[in-house]
PDB file of N, CA and C in Angstrom:
ATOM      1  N   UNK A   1     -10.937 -43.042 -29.181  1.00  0.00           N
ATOM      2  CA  UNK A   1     -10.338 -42.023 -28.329  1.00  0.00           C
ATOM      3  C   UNK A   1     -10.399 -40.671 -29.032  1.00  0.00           C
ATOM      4  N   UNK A   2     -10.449 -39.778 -28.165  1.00  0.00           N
ATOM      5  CA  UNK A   2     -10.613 -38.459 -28.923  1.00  0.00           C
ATOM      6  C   UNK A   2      -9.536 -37.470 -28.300  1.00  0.00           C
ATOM      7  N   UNK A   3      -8.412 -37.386 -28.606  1.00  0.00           N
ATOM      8  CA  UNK A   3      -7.390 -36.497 -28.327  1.00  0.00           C
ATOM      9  C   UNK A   3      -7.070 -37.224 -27.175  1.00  0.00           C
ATOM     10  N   UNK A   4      -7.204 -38.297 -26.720  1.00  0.00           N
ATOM     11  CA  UNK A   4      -6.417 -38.758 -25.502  1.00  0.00           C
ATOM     12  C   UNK A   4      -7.325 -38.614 -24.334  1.00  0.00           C
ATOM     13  N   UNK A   5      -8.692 -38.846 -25.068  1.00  0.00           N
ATOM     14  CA  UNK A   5      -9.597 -38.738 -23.626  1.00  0.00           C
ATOM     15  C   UNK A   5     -10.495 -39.769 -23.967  1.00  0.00           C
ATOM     16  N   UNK A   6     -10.854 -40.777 -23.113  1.00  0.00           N
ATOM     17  CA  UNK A   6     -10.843 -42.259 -23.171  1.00  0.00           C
ATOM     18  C   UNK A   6     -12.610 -41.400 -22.981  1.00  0.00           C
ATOM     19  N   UNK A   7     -14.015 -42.570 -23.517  1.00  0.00           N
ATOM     20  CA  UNK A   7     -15.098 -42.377 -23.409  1.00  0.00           C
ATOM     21  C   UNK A   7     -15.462 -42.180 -21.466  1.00  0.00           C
ATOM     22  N   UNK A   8     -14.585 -43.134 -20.881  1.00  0.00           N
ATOM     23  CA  UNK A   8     -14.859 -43.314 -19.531  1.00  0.00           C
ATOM     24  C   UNK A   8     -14.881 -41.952 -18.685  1.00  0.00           C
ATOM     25  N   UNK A   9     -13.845 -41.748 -19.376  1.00  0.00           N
ATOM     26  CA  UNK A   9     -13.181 -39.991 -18.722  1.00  0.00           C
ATOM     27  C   UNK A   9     -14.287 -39.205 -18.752  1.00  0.00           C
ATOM     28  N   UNK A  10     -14.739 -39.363 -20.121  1.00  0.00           N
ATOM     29  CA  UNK A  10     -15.982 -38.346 -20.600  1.00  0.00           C
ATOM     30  C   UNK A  10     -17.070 -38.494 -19.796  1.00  0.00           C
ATOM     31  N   UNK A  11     -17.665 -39.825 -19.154  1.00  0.00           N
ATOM     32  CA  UNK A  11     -18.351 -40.377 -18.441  1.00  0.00           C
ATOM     33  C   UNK A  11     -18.084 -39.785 -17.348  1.00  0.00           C
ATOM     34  N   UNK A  12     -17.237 -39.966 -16.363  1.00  0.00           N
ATOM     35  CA  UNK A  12     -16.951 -39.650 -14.843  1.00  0.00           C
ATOM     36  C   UNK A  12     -17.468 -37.787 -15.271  1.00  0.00           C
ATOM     37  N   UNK A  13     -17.077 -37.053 -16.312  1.00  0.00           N
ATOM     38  CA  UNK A  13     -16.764 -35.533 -15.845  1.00  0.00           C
ATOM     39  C   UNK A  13     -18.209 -35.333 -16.162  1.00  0.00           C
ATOM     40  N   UNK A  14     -18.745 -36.055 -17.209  1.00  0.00           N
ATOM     41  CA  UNK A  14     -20.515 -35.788 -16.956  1.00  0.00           C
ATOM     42  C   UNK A  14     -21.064 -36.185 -15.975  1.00  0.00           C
ATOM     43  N   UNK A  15     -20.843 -36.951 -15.185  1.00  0.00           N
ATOM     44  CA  UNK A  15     -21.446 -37.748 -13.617  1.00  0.00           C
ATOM     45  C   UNK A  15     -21.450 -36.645 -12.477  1.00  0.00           C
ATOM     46  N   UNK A  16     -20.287 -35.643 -12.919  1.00  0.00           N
ATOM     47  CA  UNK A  16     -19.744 -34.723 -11.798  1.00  0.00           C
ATOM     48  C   UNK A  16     -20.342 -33.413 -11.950  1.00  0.00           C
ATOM     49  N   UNK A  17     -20.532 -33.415 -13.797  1.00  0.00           N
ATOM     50  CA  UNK A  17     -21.588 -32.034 -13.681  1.00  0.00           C
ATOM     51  C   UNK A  17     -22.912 -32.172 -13.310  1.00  0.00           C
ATOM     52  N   UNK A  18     -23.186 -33.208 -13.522  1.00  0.00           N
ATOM     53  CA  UNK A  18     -24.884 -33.590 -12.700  1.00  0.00           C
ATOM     54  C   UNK A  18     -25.331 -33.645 -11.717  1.00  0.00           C
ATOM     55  N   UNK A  19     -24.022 -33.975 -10.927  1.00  0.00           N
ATOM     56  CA  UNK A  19     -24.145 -34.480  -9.374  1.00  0.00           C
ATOM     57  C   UNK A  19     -23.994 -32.338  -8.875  1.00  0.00           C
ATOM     58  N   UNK A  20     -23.318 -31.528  -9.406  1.00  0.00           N
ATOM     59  CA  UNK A  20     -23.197 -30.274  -9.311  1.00  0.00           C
ATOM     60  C   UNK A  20     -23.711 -29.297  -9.677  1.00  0.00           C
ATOM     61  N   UNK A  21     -24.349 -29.659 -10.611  1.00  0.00           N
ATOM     62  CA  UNK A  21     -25.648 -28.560 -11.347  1.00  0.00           C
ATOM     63  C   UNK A  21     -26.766 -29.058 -11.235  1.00  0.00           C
ATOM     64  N   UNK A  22     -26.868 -30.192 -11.605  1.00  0.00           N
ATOM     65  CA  UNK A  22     -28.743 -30.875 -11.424  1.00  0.00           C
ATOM     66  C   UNK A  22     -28.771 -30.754 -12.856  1.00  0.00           C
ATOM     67  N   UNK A  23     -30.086 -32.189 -13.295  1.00  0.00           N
ATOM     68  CA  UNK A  23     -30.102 -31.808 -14.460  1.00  0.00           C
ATOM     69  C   UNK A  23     -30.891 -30.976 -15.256  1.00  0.00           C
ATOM     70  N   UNK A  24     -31.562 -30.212 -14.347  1.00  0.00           N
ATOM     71  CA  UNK A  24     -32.443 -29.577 -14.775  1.00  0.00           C
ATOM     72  C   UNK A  24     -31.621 -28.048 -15.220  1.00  0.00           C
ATOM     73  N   UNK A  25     -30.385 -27.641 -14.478  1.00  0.00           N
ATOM     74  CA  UNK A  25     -29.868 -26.288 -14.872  1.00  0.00           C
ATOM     75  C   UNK A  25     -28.720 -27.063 -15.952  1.00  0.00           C
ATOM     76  N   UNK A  26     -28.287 -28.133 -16.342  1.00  0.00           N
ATOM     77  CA  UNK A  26     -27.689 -28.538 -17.748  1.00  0.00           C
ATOM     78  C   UNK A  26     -28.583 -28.514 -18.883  1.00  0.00           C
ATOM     79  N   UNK A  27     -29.964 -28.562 -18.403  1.00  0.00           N
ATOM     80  CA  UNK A  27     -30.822 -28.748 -19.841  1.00  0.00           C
ATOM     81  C   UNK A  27     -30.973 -27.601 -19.795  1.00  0.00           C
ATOM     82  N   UNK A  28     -31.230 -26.441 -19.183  1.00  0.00           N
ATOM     83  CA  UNK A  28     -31.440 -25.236 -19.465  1.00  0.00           C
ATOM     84  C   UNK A  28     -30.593 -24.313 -19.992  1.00  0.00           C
ATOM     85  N   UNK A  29     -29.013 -24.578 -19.591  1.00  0.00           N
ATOM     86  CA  UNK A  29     -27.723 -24.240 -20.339  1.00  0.00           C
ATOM     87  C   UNK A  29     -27.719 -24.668 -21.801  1.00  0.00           C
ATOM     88  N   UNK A  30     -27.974 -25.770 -21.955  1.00  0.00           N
ATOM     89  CA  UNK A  30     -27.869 -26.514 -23.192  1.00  0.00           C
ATOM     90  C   UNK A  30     -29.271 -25.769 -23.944  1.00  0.00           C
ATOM     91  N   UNK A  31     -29.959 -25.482 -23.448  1.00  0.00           N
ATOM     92  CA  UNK A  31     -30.846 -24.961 -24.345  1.00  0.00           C
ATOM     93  C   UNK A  31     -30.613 -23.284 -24.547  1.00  0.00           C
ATOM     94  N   UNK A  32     -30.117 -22.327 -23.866  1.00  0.00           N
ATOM     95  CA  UNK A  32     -29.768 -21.263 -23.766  1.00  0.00           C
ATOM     96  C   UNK A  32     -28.463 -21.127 -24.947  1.00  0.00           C
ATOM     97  N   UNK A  33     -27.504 -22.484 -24.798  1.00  0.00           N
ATOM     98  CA  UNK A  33     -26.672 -22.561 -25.564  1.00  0.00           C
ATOM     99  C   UNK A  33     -26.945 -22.508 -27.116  1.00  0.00           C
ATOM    100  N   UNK A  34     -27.924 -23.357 -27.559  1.00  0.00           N
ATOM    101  CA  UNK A  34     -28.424 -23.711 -28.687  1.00  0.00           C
ATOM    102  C   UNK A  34     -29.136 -22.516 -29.233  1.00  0.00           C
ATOM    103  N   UNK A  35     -30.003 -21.950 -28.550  1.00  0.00           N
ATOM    104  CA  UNK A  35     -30.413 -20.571 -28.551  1.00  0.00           C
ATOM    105  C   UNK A  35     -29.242 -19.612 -29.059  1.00  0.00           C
ATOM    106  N   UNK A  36     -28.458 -19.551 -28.224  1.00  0.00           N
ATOM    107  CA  UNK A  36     -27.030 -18.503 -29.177  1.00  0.00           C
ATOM    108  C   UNK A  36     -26.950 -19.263 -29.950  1.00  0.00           C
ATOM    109  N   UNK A  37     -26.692 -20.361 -30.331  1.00  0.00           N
ATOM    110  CA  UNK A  37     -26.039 -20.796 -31.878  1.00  0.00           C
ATOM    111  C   UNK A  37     -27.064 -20.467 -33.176  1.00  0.00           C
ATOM    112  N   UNK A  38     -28.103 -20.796 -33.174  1.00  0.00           N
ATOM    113  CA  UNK A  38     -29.253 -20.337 -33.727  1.00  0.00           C
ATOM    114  C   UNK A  38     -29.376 -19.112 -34.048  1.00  0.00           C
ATOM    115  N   UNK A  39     -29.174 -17.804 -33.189  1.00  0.00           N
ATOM    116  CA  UNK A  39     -29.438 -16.542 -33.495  1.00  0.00           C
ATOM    117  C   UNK A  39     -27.932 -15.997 -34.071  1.00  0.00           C
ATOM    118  N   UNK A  40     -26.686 -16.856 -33.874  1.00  0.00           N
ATOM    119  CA  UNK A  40     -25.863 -16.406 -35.001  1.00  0.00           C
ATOM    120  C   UNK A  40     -25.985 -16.653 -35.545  1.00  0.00           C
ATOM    121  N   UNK A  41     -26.508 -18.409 -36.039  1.00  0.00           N
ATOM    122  CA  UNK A  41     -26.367 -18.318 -37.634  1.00  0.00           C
ATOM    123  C   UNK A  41     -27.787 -17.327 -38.367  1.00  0.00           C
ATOM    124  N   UNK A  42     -28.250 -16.760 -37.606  1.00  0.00           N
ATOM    125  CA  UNK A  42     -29.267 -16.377 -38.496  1.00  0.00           C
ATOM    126  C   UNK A  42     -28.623 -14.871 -38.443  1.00  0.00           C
ATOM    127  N   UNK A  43     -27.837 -14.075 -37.674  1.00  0.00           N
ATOM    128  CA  UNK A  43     -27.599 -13.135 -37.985  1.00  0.00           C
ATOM    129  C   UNK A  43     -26.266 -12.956 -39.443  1.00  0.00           C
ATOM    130  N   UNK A  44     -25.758 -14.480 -39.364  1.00  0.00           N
ATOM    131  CA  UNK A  44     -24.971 -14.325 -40.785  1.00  0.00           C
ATOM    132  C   UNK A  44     -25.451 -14.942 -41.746  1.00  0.00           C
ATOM    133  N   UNK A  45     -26.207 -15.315 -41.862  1.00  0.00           N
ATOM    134  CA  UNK A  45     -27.604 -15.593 -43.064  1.00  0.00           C
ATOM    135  C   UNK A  45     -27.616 -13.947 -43.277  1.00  0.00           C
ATOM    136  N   UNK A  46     -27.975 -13.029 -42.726  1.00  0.00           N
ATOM    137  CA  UNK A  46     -29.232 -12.269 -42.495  1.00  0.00           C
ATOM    138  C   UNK A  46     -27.825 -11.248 -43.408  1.00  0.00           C
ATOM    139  N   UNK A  47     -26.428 -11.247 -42.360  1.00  0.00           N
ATOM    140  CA  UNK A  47     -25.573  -9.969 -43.284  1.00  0.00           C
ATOM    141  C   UNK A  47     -25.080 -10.856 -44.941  1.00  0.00           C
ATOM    142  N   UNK A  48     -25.342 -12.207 -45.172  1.00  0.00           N
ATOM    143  CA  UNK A  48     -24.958 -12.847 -46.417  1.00  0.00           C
ATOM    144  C   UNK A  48     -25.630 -12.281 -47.142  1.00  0.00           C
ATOM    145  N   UNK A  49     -27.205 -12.188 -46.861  1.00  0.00           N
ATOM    146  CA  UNK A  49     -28.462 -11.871 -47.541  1.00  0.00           C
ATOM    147  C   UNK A  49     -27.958 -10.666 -47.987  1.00  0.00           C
ATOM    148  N   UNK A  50     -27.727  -9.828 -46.894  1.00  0.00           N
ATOM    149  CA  UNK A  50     -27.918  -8.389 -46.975  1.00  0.00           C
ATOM    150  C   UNK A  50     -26.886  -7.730 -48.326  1.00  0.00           C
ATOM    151  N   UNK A  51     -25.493  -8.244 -48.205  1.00  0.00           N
ATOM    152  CA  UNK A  51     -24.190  -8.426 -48.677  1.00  0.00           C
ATOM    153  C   UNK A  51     -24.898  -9.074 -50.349  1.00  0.00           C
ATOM    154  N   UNK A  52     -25.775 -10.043 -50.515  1.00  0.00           N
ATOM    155  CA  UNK A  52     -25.996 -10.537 -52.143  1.00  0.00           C
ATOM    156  C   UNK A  52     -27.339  -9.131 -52.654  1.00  0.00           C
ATOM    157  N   UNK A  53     -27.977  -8.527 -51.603  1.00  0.00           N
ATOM    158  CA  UNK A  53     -29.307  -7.693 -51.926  1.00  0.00           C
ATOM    159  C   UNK A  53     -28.118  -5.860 -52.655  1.00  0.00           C
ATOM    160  N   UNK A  54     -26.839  -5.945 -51.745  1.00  0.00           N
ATOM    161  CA  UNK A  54     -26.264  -4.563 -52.327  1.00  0.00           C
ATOM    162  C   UNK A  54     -25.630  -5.128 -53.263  1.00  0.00           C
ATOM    163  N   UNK A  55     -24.703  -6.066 -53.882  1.00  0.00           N
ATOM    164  CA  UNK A  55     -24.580  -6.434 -55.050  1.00  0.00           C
ATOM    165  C   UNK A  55     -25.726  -6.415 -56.274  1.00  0.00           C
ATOM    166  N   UNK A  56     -26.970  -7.345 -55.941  1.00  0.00           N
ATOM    167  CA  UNK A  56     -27.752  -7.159 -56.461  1.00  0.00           C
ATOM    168  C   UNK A  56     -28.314  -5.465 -57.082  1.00  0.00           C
ATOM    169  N   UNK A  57     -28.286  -4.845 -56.157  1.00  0.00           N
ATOM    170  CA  UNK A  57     -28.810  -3.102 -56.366  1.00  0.00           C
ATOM    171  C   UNK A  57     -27.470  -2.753 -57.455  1.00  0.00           C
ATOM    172  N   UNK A  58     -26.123  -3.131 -57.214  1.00  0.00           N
ATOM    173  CA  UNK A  58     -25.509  -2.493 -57.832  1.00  0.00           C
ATOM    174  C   UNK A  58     -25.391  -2.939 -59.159  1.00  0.00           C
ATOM    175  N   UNK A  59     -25.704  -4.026 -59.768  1.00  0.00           N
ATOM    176  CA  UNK A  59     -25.601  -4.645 -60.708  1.00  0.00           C
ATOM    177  C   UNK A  59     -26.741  -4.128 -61.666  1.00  0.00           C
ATOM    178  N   UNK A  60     -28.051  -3.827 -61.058  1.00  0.00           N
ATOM    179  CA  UNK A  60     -29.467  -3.060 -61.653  1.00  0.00           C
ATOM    180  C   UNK A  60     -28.664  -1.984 -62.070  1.00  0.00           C
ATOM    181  N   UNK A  61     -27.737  -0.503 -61.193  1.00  0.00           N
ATOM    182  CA  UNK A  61     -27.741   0.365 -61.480  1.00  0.00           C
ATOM    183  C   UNK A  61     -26.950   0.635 -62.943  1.00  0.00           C
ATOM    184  N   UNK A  62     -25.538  -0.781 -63.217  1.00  0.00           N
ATOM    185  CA  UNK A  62     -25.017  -0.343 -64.031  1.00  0.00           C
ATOM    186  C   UNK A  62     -25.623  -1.547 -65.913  1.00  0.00           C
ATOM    187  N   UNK A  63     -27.062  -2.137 -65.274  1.00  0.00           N
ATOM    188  CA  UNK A  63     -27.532  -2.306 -66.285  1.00  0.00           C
ATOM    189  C   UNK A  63     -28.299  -0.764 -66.779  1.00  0.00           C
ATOM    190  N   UNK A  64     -28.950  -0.390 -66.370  1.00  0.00           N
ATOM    191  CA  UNK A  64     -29.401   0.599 -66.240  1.00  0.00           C
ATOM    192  C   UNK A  64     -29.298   1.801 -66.566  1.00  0.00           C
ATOM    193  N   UNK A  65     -27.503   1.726 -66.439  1.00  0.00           N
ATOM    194  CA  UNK A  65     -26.939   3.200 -66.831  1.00  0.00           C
ATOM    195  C   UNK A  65     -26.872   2.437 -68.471  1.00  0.00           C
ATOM    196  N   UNK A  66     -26.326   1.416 -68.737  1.00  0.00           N
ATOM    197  CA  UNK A  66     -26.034   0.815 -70.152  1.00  0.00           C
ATOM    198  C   UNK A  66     -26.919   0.675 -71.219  1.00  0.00           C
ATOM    199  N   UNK A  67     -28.320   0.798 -70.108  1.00  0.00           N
ATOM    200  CA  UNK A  67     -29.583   0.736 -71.090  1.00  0.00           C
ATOM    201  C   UNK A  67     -29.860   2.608 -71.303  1.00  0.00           C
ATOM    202  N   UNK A  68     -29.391   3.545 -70.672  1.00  0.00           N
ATOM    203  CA  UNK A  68     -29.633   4.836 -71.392  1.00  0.00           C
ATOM    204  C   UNK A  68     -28.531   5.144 -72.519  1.00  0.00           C
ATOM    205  N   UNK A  69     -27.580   4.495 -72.148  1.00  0.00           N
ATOM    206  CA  UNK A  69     -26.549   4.891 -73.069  1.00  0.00           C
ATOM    207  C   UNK A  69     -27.085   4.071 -75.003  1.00  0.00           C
ATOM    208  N   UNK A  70     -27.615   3.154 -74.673  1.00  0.00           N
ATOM    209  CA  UNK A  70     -28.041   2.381 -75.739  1.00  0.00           C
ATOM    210  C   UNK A  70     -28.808   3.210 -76.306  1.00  0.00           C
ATOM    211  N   UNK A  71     -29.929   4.154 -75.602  1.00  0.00           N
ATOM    212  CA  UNK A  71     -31.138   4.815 -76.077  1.00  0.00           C
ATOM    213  C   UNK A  71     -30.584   5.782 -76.979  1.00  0.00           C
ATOM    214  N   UNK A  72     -29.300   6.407 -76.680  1.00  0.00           N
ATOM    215  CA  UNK A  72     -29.338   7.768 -77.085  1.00  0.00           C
ATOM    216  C   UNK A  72     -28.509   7.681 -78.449  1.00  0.00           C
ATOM    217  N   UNK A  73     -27.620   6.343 -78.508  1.00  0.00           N
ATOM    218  CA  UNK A  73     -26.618   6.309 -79.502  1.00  0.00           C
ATOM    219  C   UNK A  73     -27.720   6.056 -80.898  1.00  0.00           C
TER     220      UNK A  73
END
């Protein structure tokens, strides 16, 4: 059971979206659906990336400053 909803239940309310959409506009939802899930996770891949690439830059700048300071002492 899953929160108080018996498999059968689950059964009848899928019988009713089929008999009401067809299954041809559920597979197309379901694929439209999957489609958004996909292009978020890639847009928070994409700001993770982005988020480790300005750390990265900032970490160069203050090796960088540490390596002139080394030169001059």
């Amino acid at each position: 059971m899953l929160g108080g909803i018996s498999i059968w239940q689950l059964l009848i309310v899928l019988a009713i979206l089929i008999l009401i959409f067809g299954t041809k506009k559920l597979k197309n939802l379901g694929g439209d659906l999957g489609g958004a899930v996909k292009g978020f996770k890639e847009a928070v891949n994409k700001e993770d990336d982005a988020e480790g690439e300005s750390k990265t830059a900032q970490n160069k700048v203050i090796d960088s400053e540490t390596k002139k300071d080394d030169k001059s002492a």
